[in-house]
N, C-alpha and C. Protein backbone atom coordinates (compact mmCIF):
# COMPACT_ATOMS: atom_id res chain seq x y z
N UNK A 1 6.72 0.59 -26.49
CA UNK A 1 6.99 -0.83 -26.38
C UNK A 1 6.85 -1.29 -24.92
N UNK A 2 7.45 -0.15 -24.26
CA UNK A 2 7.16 -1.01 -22.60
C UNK A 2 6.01 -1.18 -22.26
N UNK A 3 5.22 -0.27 -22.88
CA UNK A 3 3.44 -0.17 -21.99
C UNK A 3 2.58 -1.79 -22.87
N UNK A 4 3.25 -1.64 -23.88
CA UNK A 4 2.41 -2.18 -25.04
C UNK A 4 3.15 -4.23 -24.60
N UNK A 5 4.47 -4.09 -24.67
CA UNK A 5 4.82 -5.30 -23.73
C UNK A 5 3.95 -5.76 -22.70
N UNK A 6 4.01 -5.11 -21.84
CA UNK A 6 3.12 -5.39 -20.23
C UNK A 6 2.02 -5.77 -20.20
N UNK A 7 1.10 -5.03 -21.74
CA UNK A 7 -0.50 -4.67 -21.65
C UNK A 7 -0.31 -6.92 -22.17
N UNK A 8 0.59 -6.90 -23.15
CA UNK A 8 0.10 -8.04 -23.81
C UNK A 8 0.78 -9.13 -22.99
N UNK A 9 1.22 -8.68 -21.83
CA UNK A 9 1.71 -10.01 -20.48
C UNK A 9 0.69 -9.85 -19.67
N UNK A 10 -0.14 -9.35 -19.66
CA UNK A 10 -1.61 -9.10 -18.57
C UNK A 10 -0.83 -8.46 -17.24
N UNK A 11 0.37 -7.56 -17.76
CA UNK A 11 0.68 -7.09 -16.27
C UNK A 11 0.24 -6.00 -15.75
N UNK A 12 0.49 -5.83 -14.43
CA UNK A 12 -0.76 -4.54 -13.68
C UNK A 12 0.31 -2.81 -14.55
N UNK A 13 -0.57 -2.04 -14.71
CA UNK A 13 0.21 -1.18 -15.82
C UNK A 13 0.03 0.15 -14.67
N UNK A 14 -1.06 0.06 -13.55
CA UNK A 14 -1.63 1.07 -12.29
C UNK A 14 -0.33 2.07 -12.35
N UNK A 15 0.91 0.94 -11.86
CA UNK A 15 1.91 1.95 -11.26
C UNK A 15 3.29 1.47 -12.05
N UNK A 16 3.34 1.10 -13.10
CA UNK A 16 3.85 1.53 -14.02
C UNK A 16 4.05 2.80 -14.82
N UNK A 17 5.32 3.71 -15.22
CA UNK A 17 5.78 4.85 -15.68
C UNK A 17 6.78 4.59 -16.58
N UNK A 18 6.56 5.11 -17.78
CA UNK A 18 8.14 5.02 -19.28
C UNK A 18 9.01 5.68 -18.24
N UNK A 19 10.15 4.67 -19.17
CA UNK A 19 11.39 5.11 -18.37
C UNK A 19 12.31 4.70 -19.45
N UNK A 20 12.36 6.05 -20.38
CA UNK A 20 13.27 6.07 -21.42
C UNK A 20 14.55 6.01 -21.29
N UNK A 21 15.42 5.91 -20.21
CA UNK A 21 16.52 5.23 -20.08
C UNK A 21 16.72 3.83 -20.09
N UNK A 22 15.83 3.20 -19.84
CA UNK A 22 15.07 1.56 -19.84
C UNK A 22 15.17 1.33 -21.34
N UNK A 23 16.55 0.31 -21.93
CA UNK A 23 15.95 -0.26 -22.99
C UNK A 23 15.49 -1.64 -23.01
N UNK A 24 14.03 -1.63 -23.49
CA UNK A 24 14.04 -3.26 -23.84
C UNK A 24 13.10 -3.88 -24.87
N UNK A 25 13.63 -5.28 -25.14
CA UNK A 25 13.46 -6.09 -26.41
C UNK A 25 14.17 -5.22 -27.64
N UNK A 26 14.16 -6.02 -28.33
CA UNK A 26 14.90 -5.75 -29.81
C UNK A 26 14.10 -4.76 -30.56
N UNK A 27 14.87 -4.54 -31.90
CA UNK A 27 13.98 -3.48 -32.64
C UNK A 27 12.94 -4.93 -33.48
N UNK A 28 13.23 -5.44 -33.59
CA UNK A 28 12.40 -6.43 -34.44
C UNK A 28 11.10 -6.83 -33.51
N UNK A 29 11.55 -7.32 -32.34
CA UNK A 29 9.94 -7.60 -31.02
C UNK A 29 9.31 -6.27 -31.20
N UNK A 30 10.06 -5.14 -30.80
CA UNK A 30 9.43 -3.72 -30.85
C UNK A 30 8.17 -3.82 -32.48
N UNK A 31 8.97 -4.38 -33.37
CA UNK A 31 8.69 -3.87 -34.47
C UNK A 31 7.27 -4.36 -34.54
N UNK A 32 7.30 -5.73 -34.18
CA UNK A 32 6.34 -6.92 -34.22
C UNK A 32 5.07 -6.61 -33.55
N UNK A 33 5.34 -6.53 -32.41
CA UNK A 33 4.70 -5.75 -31.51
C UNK A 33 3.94 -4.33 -32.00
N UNK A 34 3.85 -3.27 -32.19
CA UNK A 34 3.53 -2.36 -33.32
C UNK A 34 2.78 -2.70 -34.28
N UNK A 35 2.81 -3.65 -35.34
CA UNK A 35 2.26 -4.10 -35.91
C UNK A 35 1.17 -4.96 -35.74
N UNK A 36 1.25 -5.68 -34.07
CA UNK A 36 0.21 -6.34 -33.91
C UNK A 36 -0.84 -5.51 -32.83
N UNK A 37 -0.38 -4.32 -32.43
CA UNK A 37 -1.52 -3.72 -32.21
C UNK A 37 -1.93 -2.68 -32.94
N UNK A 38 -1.33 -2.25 -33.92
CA UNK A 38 -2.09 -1.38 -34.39
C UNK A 38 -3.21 -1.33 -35.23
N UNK A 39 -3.64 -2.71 -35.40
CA UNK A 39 -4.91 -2.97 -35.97
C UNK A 39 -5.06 -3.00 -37.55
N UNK A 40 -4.08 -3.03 -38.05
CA UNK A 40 -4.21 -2.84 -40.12
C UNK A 40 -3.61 -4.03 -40.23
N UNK A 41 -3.87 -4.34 -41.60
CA UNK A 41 -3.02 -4.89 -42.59
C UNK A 41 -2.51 -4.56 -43.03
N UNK A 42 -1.07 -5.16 -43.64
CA UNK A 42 -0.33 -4.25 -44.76
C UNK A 42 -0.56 -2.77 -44.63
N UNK A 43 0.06 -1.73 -43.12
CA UNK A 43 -0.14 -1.13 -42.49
C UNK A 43 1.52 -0.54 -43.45
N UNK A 44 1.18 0.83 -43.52
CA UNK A 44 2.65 1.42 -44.32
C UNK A 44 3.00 2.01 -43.31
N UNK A 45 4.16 2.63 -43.66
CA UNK A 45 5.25 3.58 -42.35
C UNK A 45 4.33 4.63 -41.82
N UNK A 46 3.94 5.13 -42.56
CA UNK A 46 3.10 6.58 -42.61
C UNK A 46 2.41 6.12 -41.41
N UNK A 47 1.09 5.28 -41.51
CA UNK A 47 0.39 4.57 -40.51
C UNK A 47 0.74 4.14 -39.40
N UNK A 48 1.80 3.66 -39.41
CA UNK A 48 3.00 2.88 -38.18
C UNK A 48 3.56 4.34 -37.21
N UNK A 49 3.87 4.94 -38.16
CA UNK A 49 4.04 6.09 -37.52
C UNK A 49 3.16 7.21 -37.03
N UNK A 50 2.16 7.44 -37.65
CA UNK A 50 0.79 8.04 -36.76
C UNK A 50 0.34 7.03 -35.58
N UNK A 51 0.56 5.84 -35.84
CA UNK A 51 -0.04 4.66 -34.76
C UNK A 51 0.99 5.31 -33.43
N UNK A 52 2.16 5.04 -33.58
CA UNK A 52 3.39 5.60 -32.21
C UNK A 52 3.30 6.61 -32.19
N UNK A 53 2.92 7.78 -32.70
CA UNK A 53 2.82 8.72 -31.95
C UNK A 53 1.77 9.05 -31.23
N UNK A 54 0.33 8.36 -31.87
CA UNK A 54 -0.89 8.82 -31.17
C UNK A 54 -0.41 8.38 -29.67
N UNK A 55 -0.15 7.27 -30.10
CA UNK A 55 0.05 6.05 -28.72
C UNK A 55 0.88 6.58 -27.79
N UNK A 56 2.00 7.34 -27.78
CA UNK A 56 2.60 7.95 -27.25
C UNK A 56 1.95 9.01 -26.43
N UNK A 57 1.05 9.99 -27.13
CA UNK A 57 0.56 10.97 -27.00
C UNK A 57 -0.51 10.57 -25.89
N UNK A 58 -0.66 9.96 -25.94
CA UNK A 58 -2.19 9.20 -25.08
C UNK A 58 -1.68 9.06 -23.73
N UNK A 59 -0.35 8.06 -23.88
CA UNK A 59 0.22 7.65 -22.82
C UNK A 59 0.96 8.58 -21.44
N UNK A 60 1.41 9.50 -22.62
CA UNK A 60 1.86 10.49 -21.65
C UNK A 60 0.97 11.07 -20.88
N UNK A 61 -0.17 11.64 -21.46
CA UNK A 61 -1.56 12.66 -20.83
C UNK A 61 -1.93 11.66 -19.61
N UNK A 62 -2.18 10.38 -19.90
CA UNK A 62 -2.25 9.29 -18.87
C UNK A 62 -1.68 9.48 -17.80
N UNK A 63 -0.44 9.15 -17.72
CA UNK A 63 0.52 9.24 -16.62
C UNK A 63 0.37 10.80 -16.07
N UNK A 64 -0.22 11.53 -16.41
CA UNK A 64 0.35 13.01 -16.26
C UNK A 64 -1.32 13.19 -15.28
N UNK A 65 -2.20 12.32 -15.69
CA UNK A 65 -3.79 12.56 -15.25
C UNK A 65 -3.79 12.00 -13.88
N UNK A 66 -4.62 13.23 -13.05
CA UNK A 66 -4.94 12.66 -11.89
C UNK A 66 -6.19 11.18 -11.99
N UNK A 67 -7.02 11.47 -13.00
CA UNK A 67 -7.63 10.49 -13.21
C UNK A 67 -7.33 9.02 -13.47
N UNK A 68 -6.22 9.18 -14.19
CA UNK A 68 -5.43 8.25 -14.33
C UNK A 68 -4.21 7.25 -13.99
N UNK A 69 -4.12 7.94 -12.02
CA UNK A 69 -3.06 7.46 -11.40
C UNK A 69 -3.13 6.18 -10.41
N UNK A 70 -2.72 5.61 -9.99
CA UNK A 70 -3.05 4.84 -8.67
C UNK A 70 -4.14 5.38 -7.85
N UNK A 71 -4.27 6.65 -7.25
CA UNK A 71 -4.79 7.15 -6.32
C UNK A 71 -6.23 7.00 -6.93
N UNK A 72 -6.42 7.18 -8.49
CA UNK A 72 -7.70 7.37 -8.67
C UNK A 72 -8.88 6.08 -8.36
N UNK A 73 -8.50 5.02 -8.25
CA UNK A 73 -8.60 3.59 -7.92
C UNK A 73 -8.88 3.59 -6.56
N UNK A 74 -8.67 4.34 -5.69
CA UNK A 74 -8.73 4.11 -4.71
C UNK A 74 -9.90 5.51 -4.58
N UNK A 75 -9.62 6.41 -4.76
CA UNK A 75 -10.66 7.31 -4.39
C UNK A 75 -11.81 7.68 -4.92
N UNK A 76 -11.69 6.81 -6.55
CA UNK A 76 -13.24 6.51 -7.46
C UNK A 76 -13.69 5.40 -7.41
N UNK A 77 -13.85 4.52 -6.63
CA UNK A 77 -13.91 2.68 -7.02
C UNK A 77 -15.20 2.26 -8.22
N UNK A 78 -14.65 2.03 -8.84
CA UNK A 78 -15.62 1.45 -9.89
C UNK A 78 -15.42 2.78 -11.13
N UNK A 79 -14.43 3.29 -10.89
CA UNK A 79 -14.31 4.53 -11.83
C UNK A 79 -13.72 3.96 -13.25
């Protein structure tokens, strides 16, 4: 929800990091949210739930990638 918040405020996400002590918005925005990116219709749990975890899964490798940090922006430009 935090990454997925930010992405849909156009905010800079560069040096942004989850911070699961951080709670925010409701379970219902959360919920809403989820549903509007994960791309289905009448999308069941099953789906909802492969959707958060891929998403999760992605996110973490992200943050964890040198490719994928602040620094890389600066030392690939146009990367």
């Amino acid at each position: 929800y935090q990454y997925l918040s930010r992405y849909k405020r156009k905010e800079e996400l560069d040096h942004f990091f989850f911070t699961p002590e951080r709670t925010e918005g409701t379970e219902k925005e959360c919920l809403k949210l989820l549903l509007e990116f994960c791309g289905r219709h009448n999308v069941s749990w099953t789906e909802l739930s492969n959707f958060t975890h891929f998403l999760d899964l992605q996110l973490r490798k992200c943050e964890k990638s040198v490719f994928c940090g602040p620094a890389a922006g600066e030392d690939f430009q146009g990367f």
